[in-house]
Protein backbone atom coordinates (compact mmCIF):
# COMPACT_ATOMS: atom_id res chain seq x y z
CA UNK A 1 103.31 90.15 125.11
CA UNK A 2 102.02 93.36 126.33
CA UNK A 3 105.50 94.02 128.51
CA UNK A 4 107.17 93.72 124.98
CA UNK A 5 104.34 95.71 123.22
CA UNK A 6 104.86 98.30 125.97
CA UNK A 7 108.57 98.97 125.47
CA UNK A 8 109.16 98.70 122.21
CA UNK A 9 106.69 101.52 121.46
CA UNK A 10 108.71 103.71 124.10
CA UNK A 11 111.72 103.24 122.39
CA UNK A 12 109.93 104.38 119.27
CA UNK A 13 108.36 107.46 120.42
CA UNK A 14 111.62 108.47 122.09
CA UNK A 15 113.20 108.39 118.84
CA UNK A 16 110.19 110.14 116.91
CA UNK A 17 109.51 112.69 120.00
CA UNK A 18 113.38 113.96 119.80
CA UNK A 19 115.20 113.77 116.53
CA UNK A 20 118.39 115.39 116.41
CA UNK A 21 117.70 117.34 119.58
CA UNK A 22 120.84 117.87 121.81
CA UNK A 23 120.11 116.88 125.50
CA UNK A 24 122.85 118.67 126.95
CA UNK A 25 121.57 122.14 125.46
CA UNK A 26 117.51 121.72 126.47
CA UNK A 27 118.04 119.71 129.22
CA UNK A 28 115.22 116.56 129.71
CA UNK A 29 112.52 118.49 131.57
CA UNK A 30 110.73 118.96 127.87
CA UNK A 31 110.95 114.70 127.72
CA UNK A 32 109.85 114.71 131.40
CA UNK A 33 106.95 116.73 130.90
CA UNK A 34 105.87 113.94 128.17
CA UNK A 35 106.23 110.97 129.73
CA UNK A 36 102.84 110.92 130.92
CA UNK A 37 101.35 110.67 127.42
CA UNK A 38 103.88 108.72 126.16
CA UNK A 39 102.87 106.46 128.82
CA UNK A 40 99.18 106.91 128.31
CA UNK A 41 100.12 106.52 124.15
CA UNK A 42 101.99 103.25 124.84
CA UNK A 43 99.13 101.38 126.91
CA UNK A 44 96.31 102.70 124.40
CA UNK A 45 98.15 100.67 121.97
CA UNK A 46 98.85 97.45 124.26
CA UNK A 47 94.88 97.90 124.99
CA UNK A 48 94.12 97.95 121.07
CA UNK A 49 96.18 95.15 120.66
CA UNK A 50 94.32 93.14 123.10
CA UNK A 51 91.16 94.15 122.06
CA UNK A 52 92.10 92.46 118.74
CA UNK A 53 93.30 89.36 119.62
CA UNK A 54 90.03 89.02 121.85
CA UNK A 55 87.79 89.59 118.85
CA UNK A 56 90.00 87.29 116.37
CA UNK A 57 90.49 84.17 118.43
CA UNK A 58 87.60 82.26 119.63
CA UNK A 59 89.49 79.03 120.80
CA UNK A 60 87.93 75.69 122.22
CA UNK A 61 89.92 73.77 124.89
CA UNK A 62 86.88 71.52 125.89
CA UNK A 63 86.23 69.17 122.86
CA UNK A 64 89.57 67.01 123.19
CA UNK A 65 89.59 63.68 121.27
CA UNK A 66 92.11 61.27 122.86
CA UNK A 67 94.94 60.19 120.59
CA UNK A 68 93.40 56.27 120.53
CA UNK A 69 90.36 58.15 118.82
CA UNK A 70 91.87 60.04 116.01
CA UNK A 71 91.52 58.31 112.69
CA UNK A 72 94.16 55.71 111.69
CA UNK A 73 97.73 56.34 111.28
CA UNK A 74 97.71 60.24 112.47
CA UNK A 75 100.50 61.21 114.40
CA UNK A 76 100.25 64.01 116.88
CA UNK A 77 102.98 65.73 117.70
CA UNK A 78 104.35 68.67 120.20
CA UNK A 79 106.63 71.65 119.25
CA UNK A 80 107.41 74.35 120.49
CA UNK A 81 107.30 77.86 119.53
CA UNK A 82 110.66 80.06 120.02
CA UNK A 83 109.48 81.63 122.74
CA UNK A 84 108.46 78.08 124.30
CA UNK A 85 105.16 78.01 124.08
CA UNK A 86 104.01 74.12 123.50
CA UNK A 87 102.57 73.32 120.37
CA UNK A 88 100.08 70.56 119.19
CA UNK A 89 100.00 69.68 115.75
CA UNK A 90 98.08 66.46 113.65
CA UNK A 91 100.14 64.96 110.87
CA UNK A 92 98.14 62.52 108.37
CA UNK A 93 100.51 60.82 106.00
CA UNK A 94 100.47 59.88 102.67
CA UNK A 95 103.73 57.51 102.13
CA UNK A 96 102.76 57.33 98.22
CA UNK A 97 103.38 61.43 97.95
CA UNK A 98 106.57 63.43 98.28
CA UNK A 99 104.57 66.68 99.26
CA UNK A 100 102.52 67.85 102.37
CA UNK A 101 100.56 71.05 102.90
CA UNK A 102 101.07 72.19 106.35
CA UNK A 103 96.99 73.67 107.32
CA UNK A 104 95.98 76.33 109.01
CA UNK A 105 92.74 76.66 110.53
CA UNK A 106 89.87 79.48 111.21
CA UNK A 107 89.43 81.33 114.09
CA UNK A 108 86.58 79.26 115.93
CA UNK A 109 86.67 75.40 117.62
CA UNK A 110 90.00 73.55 117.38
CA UNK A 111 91.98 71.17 115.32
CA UNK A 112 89.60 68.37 116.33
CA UNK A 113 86.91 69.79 113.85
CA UNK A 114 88.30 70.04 110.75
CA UNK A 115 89.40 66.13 110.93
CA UNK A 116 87.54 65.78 107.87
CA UNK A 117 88.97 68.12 105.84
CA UNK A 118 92.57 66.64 107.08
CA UNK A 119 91.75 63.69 105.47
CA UNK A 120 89.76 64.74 102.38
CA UNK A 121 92.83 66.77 101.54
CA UNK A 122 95.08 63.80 102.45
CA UNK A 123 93.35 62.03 99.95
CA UNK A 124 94.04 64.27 97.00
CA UNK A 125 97.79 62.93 96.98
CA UNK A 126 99.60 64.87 100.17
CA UNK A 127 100.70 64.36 103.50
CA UNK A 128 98.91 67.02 106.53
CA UNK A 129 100.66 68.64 108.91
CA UNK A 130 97.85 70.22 110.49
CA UNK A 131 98.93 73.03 113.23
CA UNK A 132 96.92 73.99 116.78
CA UNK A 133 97.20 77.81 117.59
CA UNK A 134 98.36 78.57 121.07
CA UNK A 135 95.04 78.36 123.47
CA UNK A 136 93.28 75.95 120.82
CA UNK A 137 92.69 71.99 122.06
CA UNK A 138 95.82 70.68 123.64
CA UNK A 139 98.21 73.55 122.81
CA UNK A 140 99.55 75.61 125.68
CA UNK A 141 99.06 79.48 125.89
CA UNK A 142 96.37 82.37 124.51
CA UNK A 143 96.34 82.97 121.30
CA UNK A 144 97.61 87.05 119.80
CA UNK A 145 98.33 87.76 116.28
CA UNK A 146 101.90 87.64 117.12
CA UNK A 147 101.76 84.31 118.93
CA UNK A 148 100.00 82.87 115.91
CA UNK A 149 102.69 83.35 113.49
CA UNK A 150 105.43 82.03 116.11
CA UNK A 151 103.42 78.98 115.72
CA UNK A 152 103.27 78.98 112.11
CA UNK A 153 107.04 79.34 112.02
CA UNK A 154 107.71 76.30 114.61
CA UNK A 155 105.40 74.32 112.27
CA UNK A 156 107.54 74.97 108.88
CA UNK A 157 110.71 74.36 111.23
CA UNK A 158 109.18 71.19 111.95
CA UNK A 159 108.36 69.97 109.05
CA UNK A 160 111.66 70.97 107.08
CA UNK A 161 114.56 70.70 109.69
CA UNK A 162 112.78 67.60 111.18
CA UNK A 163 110.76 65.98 108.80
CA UNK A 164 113.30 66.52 106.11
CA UNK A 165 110.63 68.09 103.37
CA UNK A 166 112.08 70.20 101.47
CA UNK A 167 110.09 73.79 100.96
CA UNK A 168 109.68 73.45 97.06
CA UNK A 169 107.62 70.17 98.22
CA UNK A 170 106.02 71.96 100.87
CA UNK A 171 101.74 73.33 100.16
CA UNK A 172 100.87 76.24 103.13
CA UNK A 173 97.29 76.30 103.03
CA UNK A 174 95.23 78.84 105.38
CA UNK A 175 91.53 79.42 106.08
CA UNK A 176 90.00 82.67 106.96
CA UNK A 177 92.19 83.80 110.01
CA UNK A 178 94.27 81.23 108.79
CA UNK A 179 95.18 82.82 106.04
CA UNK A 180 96.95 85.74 108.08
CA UNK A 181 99.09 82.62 109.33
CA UNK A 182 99.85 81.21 105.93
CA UNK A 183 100.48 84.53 104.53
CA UNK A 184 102.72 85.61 106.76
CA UNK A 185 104.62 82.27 106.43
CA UNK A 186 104.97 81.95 102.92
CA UNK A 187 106.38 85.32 102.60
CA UNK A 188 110.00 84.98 100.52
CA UNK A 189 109.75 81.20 100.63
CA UNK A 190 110.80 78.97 97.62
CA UNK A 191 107.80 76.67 98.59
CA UNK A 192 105.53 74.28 96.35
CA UNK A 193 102.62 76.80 96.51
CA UNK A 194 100.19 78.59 98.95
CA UNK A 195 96.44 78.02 98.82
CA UNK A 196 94.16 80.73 100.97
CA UNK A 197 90.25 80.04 101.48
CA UNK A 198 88.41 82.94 102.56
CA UNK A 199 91.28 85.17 103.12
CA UNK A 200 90.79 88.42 104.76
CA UNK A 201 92.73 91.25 103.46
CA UNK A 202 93.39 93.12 107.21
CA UNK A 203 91.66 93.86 109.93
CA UNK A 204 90.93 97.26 109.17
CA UNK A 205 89.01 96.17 105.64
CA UNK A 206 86.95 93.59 107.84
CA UNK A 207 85.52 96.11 110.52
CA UNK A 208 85.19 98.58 107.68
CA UNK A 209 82.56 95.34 106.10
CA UNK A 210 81.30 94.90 109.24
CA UNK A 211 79.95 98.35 109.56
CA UNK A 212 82.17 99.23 112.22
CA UNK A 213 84.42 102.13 110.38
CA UNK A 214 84.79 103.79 113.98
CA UNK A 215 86.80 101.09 114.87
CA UNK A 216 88.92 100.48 111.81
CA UNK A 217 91.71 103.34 113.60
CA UNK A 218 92.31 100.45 116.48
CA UNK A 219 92.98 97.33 113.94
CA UNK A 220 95.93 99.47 111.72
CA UNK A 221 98.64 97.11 110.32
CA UNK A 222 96.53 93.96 112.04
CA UNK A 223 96.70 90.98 109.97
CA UNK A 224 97.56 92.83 106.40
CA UNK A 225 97.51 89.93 103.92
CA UNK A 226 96.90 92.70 101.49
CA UNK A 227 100.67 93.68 101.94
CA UNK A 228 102.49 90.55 102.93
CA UNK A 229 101.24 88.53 100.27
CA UNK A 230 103.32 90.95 97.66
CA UNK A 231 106.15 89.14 98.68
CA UNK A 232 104.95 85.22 97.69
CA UNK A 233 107.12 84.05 95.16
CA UNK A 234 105.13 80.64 95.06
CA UNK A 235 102.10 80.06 92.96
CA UNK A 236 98.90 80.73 94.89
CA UNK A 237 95.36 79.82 94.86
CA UNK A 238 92.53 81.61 96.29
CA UNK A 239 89.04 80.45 96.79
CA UNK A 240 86.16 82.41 98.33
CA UNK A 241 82.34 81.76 98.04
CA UNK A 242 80.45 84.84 96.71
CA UNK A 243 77.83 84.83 99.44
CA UNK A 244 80.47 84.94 102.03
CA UNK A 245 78.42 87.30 104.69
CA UNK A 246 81.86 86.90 107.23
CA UNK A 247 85.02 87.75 105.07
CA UNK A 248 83.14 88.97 101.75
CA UNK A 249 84.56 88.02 98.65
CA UNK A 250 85.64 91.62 97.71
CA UNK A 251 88.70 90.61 100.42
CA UNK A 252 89.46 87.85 98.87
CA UNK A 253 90.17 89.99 95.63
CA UNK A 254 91.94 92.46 96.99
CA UNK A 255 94.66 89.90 98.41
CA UNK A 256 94.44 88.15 94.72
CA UNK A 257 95.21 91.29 93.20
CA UNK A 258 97.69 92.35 95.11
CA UNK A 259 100.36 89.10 94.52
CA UNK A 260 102.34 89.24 91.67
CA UNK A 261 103.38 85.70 91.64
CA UNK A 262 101.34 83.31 89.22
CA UNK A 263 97.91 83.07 90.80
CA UNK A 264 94.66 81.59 90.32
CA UNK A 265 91.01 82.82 91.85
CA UNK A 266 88.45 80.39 92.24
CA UNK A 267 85.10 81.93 93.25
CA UNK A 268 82.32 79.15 94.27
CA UNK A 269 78.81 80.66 93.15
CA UNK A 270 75.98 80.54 96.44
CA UNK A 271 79.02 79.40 99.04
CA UNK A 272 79.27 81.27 102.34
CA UNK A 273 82.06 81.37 104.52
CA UNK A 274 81.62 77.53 106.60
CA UNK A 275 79.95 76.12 103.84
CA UNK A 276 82.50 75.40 101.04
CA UNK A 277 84.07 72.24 102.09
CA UNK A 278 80.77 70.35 102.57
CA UNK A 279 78.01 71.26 100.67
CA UNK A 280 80.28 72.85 97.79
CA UNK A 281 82.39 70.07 97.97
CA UNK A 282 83.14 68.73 94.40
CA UNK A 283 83.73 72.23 93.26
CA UNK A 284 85.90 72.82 96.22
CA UNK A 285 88.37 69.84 96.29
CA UNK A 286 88.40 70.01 92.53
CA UNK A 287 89.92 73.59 92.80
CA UNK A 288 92.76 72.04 94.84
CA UNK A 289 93.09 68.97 93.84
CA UNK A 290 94.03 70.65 90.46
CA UNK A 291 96.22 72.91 92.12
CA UNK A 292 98.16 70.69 94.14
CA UNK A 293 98.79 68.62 90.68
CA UNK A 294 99.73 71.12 88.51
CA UNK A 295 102.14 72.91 91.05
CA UNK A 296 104.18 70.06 92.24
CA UNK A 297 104.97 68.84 88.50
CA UNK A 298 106.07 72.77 88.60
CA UNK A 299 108.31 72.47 91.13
């Protein structure tokens, strides 16, 4: 990634650094002469881009179930990415429903530890297609904001070209730095509807809540829900605890507000940010549960 980070900002600064100059009258000592920063510019920016991934993705390789120990009837399943980067993903069907909600996990552990919540949501009436970032449990790779949504593509690919779902039957549903995934997927898409818990609105409005405003020049368009998610057409649903001391709730509204598609916010009174699912459970799965209803007789 950071060849391809490294010449495509060349090419840009080439363009902005000379417009409508004519070489043949200056001659290219001027561009010569700025090379050197250009160069310096260019691998500032590959550095800042590495930075981020490293503080986004904390990815566990070591806690591997083996497929005999997975709960009954999941399927997993390899795909890869377009730029071939092998995939591992968890599908739990439900042969009774015509849907599935393709998840998207947090930033932390791996696939392995949100089996619960695969089959919790399975049981609310929809098949799982749950997805494995590059560098997480068995897939191959290290994981970059860029690589991430690769992955997120291969998964929809997947599960329409060869699964055979159609997208207005299809849920994307993303937690925390999931939701950058889920976001950035659902973007244009005539899908069934897109559910975000504990989204993040970009990077720069998380280091800002973090206290870290020095650092919020390094993380500019990084993971901007806030301006992707103006281009859902589906019907979302966002739910966020209000004691959320990780991604505070205040994100969550700011990506709420900004969609202009028909939208619900849930806020869970007391929840923090790895609490919801368990010990705010019934409010929780209500939320979707309701959602998943009313948006498939919708679609």
């Amino acid at each position: 990634m950071g060849t391809r980070w490294v010449t495509d900002d060349l090419r840009f600064y080439a363009q902005i650094c000379s417009p409508g100059l004519d070489c043949t009258t200056i001659g290219i000592k001027p561009m010569r002469h700025l090379c050197p920063f250009l160069l310096c510019a260019c691998l500032l920016l590959t550095a800042c881009r590495s930075l981020i991934d490293f503080l986004a993705f904390h990815p566990d390789d070591s806690y591997i179930l083996p497929s005999g120990a997975l709960p009954s009837g999941t399927e997993e399943i390899f795909l890869k990415a377009e730029d071939g980067v092998r995939i591992q993903a968890l599908h739990f069907p439900d042969p009774s429903s015509d849907t599935i909600t393709i998840y998207f996990h947090g930033n932390a552990g791996n696939i392995y530890h949100r089996l619960d919540d695969y089959q919790r949501l399975r049981r609310l009436g929809t098949s799982v297609f749950a997805v494995s970032y590059r560098g997480y449990a068995k897939s191959e790779g290290s994981p970059s904001e860029a690589g991430i949504y690769r992955d997120g593509k291969a998964a929809f690919d997947y599960v329409t070209k060869v699964m055979g779902f159609l997208p207005s039957r299809i849920f994307i549903f993303g937690r925390s730095i999931g939701s950058t995934v889920a976001t950035d997927l659902a973007q244009d898409k005539d899908i069934a509807g897109l559910i975000l818990v504990s989204p993040l609105s970009s990077a720069r409005d998380l280091a800002a809540a973090m206290v870290l405003e020095f650092a919020t020049i390094l993380f500019v368009e990084a993971f901007e829900n806030d301006k992707k998610i103006k281009r859902l057409k589906a019907p979302l649903l966002v739910i966020h605890g209000n004691r959320d001391g990780t991604v505070p709730i205040g994100m969550g509204r700011i990506v709420f507000d900004a969609a202009i598609s028909q939208k619900t916010f849930h806020e869970i009174e007391g929840a923090g940010h790895n609490d919801l699912s368990s010990r705010f459970a019934d409010r929780y799965w209500t939320a979707i549960s309701v959602f998943l209803k009313q948006s498939s007789k919708n679609r």
